[in-house]
PDB file of N, CA and C in Angstrom:
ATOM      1  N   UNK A   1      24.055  83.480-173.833  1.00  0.00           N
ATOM      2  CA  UNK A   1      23.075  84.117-172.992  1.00  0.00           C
ATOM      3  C   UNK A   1      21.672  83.972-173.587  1.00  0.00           C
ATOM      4  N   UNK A   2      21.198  83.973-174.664  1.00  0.00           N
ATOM      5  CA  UNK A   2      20.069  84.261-175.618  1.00  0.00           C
ATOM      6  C   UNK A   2      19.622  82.809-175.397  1.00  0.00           C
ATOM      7  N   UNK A   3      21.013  81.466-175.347  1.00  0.00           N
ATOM      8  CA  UNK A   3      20.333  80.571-175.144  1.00  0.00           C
ATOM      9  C   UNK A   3      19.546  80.166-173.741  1.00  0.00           C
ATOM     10  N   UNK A   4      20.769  80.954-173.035  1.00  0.00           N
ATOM     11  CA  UNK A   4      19.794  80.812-171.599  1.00  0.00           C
ATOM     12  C   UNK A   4      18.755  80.867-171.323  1.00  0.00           C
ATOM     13  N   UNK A   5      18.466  82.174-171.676  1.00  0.00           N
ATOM     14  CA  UNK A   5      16.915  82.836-171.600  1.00  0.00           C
ATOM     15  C   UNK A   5      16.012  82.049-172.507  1.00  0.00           C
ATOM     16  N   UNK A   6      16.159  81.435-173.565  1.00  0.00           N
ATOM     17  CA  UNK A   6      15.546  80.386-174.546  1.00  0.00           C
ATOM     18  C   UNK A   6      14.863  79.039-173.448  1.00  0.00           C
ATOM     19  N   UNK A   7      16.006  78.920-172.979  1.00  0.00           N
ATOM     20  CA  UNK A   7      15.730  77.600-172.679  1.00  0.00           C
ATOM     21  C   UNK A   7      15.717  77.658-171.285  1.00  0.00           C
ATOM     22  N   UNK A   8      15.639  78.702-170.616  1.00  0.00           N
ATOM     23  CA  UNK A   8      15.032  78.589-169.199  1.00  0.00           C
ATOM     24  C   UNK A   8      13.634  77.882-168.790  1.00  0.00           C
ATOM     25  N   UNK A   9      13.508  77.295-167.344  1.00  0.00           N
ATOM     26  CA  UNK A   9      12.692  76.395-167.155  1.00  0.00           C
ATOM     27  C   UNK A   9      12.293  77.230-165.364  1.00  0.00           C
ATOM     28  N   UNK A  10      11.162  77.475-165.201  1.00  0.00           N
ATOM     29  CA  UNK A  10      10.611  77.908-163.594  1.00  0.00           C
ATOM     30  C   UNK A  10       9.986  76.782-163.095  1.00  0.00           C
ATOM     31  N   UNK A  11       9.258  75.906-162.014  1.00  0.00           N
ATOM     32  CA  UNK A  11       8.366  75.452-161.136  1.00  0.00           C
ATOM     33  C   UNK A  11       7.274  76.189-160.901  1.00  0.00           C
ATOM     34  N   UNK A  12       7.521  77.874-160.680  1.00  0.00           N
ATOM     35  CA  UNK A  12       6.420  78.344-160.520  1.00  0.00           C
ATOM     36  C   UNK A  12       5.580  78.793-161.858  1.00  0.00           C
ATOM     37  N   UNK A  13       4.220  78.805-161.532  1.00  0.00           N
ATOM     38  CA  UNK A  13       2.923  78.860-162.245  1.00  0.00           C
ATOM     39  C   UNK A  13       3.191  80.307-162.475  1.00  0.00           C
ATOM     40  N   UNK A  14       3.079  81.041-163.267  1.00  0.00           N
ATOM     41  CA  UNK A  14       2.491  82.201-163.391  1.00  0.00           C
ATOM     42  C   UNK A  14       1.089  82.795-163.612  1.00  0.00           C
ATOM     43  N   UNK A  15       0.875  84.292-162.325  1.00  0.00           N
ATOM     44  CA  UNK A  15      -0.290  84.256-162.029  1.00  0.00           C
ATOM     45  C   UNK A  15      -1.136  85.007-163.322  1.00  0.00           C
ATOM     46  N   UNK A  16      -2.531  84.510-163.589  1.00  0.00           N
ATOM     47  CA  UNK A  16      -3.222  85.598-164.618  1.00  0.00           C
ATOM     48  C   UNK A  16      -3.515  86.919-164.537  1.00  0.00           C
ATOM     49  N   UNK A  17      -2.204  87.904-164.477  1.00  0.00           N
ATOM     50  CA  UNK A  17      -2.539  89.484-164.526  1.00  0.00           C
ATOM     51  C   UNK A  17      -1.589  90.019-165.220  1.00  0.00           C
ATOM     52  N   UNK A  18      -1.400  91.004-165.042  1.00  0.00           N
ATOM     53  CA  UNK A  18      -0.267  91.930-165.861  1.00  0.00           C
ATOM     54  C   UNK A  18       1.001  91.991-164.602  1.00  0.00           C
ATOM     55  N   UNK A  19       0.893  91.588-163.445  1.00  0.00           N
ATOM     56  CA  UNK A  19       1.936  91.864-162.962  1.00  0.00           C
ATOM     57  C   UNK A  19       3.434  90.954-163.214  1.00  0.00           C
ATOM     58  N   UNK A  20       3.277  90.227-164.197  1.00  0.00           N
ATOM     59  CA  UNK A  20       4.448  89.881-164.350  1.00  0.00           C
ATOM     60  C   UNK A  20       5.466  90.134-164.692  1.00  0.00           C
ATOM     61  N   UNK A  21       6.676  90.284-164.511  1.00  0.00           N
ATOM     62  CA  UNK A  21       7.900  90.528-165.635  1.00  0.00           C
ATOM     63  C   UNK A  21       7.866  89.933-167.290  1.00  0.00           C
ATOM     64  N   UNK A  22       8.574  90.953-168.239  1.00  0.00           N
ATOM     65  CA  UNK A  22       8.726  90.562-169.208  1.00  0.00           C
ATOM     66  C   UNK A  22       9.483  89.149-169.221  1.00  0.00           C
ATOM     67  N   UNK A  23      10.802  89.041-168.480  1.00  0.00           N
ATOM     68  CA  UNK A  23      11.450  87.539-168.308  1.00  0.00           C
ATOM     69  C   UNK A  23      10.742  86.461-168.405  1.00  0.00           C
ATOM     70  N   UNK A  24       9.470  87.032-167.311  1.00  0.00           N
ATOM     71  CA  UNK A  24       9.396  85.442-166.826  1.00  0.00           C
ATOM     72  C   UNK A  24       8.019  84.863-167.919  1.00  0.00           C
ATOM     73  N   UNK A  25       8.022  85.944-168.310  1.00  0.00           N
ATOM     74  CA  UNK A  25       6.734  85.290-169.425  1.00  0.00           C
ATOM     75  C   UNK A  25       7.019  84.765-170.716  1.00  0.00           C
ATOM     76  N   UNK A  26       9.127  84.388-171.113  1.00  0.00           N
ATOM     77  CA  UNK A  26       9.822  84.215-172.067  1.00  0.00           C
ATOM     78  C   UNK A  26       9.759  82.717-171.307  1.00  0.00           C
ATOM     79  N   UNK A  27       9.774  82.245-170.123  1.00  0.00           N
ATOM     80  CA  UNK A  27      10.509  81.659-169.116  1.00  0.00           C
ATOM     81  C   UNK A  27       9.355  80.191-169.845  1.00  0.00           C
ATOM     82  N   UNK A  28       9.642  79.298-170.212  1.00  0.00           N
ATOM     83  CA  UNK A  28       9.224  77.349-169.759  1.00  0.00           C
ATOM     84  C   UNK A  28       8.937  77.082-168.491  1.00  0.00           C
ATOM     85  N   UNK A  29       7.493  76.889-168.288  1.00  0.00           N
ATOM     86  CA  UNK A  29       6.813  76.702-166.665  1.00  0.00           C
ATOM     87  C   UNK A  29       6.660  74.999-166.995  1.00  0.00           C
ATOM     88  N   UNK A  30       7.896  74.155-165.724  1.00  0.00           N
ATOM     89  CA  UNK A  30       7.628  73.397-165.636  1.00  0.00           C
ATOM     90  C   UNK A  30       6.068  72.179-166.222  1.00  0.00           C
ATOM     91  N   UNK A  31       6.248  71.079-167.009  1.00  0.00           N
ATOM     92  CA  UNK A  31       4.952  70.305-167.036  1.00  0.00           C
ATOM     93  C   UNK A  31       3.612  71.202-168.069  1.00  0.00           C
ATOM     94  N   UNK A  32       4.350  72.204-168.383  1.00  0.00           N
ATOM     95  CA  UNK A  32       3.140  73.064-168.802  1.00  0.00           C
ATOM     96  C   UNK A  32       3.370  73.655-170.768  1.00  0.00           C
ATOM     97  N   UNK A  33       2.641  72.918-171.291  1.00  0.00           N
ATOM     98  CA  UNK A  33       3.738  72.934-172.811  1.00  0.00           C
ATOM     99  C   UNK A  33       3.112  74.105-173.393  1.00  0.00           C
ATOM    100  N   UNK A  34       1.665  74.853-173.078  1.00  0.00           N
ATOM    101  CA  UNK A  34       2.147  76.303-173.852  1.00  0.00           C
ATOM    102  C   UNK A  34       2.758  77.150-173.154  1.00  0.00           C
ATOM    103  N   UNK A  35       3.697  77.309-172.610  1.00  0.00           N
ATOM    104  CA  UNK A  35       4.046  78.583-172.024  1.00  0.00           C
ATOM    105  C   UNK A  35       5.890  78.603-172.490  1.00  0.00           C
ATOM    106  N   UNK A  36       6.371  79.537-172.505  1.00  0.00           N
ATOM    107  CA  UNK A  36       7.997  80.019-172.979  1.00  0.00           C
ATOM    108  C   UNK A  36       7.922  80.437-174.154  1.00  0.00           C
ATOM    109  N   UNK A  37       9.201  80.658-174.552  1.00  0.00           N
ATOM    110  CA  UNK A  37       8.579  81.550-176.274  1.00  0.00           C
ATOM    111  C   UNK A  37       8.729  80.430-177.032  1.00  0.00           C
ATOM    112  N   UNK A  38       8.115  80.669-178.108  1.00  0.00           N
ATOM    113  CA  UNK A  38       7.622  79.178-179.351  1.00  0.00           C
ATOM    114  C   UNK A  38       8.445  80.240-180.307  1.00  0.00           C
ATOM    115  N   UNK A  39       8.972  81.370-180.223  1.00  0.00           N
ATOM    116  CA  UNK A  39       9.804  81.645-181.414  1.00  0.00           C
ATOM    117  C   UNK A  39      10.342  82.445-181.338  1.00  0.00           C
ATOM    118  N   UNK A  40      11.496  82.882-182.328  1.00  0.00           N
ATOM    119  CA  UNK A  40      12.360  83.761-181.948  1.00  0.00           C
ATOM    120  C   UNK A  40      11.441  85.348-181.854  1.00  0.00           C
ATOM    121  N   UNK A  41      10.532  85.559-182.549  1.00  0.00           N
ATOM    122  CA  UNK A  41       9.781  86.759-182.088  1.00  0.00           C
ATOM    123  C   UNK A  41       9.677  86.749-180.726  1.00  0.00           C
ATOM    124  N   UNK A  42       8.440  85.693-179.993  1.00  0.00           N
ATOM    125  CA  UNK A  42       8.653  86.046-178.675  1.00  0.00           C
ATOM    126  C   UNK A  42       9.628  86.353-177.798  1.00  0.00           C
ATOM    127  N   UNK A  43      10.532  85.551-177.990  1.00  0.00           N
ATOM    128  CA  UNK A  43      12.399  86.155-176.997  1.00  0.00           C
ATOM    129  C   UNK A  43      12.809  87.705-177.281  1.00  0.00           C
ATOM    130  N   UNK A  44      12.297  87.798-178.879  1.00  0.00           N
ATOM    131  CA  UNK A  44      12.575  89.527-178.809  1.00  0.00           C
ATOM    132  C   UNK A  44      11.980  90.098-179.078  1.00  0.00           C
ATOM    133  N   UNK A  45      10.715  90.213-178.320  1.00  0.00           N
ATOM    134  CA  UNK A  45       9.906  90.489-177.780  1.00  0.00           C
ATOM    135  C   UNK A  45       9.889  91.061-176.638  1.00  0.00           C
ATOM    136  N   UNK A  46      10.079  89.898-175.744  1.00  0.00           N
ATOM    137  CA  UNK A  46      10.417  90.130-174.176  1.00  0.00           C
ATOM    138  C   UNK A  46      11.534  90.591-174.202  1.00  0.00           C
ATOM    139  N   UNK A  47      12.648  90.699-175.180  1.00  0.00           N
ATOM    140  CA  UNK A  47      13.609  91.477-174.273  1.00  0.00           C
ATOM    141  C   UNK A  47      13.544  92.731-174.771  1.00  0.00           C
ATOM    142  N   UNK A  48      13.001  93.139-175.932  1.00  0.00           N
ATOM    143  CA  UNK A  48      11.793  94.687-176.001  1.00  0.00           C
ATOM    144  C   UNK A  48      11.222  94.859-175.258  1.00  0.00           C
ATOM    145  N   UNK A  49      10.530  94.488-174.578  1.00  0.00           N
ATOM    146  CA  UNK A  49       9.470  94.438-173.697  1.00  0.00           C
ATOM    147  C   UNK A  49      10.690  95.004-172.146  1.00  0.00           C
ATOM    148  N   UNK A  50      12.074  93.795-172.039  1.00  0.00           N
ATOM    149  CA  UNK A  50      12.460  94.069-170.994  1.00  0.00           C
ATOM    150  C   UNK A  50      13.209  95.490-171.190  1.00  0.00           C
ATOM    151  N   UNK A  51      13.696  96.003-171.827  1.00  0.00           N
ATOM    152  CA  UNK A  51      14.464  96.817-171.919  1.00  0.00           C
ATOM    153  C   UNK A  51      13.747  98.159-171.859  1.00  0.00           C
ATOM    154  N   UNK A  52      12.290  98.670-172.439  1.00  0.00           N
ATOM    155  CA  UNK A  52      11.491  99.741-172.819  1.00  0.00           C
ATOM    156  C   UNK A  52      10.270  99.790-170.992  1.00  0.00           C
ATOM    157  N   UNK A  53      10.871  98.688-170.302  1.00  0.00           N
ATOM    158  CA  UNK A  53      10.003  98.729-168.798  1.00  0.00           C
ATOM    159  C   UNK A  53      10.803  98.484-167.508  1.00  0.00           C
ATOM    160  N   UNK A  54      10.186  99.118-166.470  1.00  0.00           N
ATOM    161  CA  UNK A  54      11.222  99.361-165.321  1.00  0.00           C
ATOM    162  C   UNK A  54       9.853  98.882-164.291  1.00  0.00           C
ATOM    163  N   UNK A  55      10.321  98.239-163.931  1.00  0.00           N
ATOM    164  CA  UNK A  55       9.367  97.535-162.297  1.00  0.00           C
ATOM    165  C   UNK A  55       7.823  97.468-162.617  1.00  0.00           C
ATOM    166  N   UNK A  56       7.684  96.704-164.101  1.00  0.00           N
ATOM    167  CA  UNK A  56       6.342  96.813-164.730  1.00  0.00           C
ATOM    168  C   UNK A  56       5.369  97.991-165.171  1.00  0.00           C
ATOM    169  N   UNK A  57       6.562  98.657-165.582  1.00  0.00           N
ATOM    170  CA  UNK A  57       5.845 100.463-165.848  1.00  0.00           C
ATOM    171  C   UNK A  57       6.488 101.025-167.289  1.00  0.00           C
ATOM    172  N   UNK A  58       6.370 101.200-167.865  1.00  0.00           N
ATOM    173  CA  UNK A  58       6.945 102.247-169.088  1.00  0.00           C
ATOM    174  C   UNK A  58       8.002 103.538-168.173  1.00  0.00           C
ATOM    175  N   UNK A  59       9.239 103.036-168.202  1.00  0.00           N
ATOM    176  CA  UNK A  59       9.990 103.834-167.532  1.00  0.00           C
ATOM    177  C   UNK A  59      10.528 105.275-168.276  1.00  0.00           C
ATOM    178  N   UNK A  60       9.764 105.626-169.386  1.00  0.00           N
ATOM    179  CA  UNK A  60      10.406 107.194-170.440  1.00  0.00           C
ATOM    180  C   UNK A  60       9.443 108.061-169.353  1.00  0.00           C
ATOM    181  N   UNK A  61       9.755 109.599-169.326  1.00  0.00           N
ATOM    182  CA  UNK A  61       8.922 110.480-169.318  1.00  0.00           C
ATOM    183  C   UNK A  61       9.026 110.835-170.719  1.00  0.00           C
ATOM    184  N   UNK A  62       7.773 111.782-170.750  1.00  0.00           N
ATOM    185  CA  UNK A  62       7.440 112.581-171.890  1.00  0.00           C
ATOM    186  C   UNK A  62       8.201 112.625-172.958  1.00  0.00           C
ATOM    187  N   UNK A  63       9.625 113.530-172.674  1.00  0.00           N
ATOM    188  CA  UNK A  63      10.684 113.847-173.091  1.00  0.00           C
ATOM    189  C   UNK A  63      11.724 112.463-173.844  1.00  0.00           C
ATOM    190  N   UNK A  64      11.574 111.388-173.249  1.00  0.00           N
ATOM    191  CA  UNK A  64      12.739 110.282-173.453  1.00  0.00           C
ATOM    192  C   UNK A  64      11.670 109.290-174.199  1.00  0.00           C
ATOM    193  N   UNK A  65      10.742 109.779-174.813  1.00  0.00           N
ATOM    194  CA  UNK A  65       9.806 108.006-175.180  1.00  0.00           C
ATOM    195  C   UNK A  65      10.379 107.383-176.307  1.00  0.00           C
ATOM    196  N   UNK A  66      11.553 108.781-177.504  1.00  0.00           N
ATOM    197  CA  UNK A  66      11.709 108.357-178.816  1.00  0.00           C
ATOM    198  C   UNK A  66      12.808 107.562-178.080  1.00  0.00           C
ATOM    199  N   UNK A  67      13.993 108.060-177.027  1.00  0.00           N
ATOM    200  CA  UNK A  67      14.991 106.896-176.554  1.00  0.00           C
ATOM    201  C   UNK A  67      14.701 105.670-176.388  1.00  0.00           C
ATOM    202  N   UNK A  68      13.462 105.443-175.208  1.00  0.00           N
ATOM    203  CA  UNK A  68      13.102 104.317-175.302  1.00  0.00           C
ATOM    204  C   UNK A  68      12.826 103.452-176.128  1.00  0.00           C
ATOM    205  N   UNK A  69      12.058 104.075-177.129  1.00  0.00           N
ATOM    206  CA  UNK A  69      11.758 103.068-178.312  1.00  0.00           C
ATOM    207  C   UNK A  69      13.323 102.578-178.982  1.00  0.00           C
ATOM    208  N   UNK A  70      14.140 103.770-179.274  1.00  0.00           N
ATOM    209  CA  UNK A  70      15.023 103.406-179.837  1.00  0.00           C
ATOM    210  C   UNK A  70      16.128 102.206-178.985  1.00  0.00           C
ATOM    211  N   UNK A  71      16.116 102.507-177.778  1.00  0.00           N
ATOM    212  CA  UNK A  71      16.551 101.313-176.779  1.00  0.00           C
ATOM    213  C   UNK A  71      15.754  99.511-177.194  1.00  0.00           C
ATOM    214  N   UNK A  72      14.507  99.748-177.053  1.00  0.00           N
ATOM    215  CA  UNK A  72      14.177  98.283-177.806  1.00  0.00           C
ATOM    216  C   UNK A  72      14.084  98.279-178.948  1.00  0.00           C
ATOM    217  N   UNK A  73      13.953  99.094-179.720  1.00  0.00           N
ATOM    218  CA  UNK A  73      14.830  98.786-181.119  1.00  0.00           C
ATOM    219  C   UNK A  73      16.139  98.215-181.531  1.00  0.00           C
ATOM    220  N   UNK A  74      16.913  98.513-180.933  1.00  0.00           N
ATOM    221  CA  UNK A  74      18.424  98.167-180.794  1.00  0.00           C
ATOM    222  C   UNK A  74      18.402  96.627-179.865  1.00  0.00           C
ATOM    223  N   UNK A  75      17.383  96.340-178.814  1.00  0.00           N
ATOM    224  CA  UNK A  75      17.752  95.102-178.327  1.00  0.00           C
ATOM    225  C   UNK A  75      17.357  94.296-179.236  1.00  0.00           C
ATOM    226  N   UNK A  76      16.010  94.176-179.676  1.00  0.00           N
ATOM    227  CA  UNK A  76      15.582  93.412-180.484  1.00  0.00           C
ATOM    228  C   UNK A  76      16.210  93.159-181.965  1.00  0.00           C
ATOM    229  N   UNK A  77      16.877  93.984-182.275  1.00  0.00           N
ATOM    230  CA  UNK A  77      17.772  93.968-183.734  1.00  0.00           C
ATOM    231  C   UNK A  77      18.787  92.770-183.141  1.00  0.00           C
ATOM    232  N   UNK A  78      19.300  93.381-181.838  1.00  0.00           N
ATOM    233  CA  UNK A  78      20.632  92.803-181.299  1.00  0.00           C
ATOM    234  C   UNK A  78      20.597  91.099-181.150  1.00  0.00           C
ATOM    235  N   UNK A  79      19.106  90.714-180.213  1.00  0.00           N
ATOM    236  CA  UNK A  79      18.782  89.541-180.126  1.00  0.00           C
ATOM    237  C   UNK A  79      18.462  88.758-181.593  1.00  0.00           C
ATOM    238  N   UNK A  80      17.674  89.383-182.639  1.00  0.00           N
ATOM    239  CA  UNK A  80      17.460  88.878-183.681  1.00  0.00           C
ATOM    240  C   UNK A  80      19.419  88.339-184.335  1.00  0.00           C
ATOM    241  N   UNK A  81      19.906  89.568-184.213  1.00  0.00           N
ATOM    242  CA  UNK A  81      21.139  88.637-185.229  1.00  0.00           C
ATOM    243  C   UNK A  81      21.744  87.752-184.001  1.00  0.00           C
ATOM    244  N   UNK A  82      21.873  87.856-183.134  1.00  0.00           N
ATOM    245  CA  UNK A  82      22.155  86.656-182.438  1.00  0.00           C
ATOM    246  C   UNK A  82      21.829  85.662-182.780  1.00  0.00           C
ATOM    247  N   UNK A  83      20.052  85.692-183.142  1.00  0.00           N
ATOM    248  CA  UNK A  83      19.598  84.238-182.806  1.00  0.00           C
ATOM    249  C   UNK A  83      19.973  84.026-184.474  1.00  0.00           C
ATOM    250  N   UNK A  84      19.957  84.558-185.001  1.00  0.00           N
ATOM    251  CA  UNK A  84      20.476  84.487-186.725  1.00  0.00           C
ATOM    252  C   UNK A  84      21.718  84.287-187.113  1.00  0.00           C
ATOM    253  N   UNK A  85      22.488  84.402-186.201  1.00  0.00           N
ATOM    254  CA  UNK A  85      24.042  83.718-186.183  1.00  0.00           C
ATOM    255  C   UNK A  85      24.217  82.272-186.101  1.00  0.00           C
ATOM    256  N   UNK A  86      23.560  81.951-184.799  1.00  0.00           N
ATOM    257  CA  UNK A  86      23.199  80.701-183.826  1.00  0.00           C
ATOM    258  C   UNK A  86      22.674  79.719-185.086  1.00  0.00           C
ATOM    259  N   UNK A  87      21.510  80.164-185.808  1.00  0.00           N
ATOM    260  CA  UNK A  87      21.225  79.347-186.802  1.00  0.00           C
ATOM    261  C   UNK A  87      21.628  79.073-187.742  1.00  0.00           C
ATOM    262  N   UNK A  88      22.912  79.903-188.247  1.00  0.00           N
ATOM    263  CA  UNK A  88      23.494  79.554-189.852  1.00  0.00           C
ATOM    264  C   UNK A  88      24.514  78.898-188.858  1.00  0.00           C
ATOM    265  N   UNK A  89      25.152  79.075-188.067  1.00  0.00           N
ATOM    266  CA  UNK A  89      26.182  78.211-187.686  1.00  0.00           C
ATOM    267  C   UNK A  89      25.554  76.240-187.384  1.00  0.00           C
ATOM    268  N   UNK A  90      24.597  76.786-186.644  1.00  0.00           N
ATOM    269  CA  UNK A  90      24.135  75.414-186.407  1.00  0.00           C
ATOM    270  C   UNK A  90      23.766  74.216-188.200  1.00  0.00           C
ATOM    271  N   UNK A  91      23.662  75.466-188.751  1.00  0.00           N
ATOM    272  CA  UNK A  91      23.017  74.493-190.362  1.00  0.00           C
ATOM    273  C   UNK A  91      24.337  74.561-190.995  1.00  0.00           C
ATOM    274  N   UNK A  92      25.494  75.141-190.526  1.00  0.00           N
ATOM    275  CA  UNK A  92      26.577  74.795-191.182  1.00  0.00           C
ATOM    276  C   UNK A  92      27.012  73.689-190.587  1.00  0.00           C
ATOM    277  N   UNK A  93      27.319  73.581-189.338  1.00  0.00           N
ATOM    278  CA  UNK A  93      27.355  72.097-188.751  1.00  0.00           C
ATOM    279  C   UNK A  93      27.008  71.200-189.110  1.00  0.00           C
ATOM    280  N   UNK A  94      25.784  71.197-189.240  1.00  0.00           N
ATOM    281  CA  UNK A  94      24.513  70.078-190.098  1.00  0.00           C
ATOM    282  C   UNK A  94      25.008  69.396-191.099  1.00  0.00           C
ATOM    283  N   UNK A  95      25.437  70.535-192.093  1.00  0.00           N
ATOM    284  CA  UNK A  95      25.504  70.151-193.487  1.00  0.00           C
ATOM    285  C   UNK A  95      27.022  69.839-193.838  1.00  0.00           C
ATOM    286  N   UNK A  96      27.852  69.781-192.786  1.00  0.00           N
ATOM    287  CA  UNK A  96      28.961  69.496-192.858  1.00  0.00           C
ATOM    288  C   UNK A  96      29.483  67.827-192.831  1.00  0.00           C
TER     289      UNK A  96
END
């Protein structure tokens, strides 16, 4: 899945504002070489980003903000050893 989202590719341009989704700003815009994440920060990033926002809004009230944080805390840990699995396996391959 982590690779999915890595290596996803759109046609469409994304517009210059804040209304975008966290996704699609992880997302490879066709023909266009800065845009998608250039590293594993950015991917978990955005999926901090996706997890701590609801329809482009900070979805905690008052009461729930330490959950939230702790919600992208936990994704971003989650995505990091993913992508930190992905890479010792791949350099064990390598070196095999």
């Amino acid at each position: 899945m982590i690779d999915k989202i890595k290596n996803a590719k759109t046609g469409i341009e994304l517009a210059a504002n804040n209304a975008n989704e966290a996704g699609s700003l992880t997302t490879k815009i066709a023909d266009h070489a800065n845009t998608g994440s250039k590293t594993n920060a950015d991917l978990a990033a955005a999926v901090a980003l996706k997890a701590m926002v609801q329809s482009g809004k900070f979805s905690a009230v008052a009461n729930e903000v330490v959950g939230v944080k702790a919600v992208g805390v936990s994704a971003v840990n989650k995505v990091l050893r993913i992508i930190d699995n992905n890479n010792w396996k791949n350099s064990s391959k390598q070196s095999q």
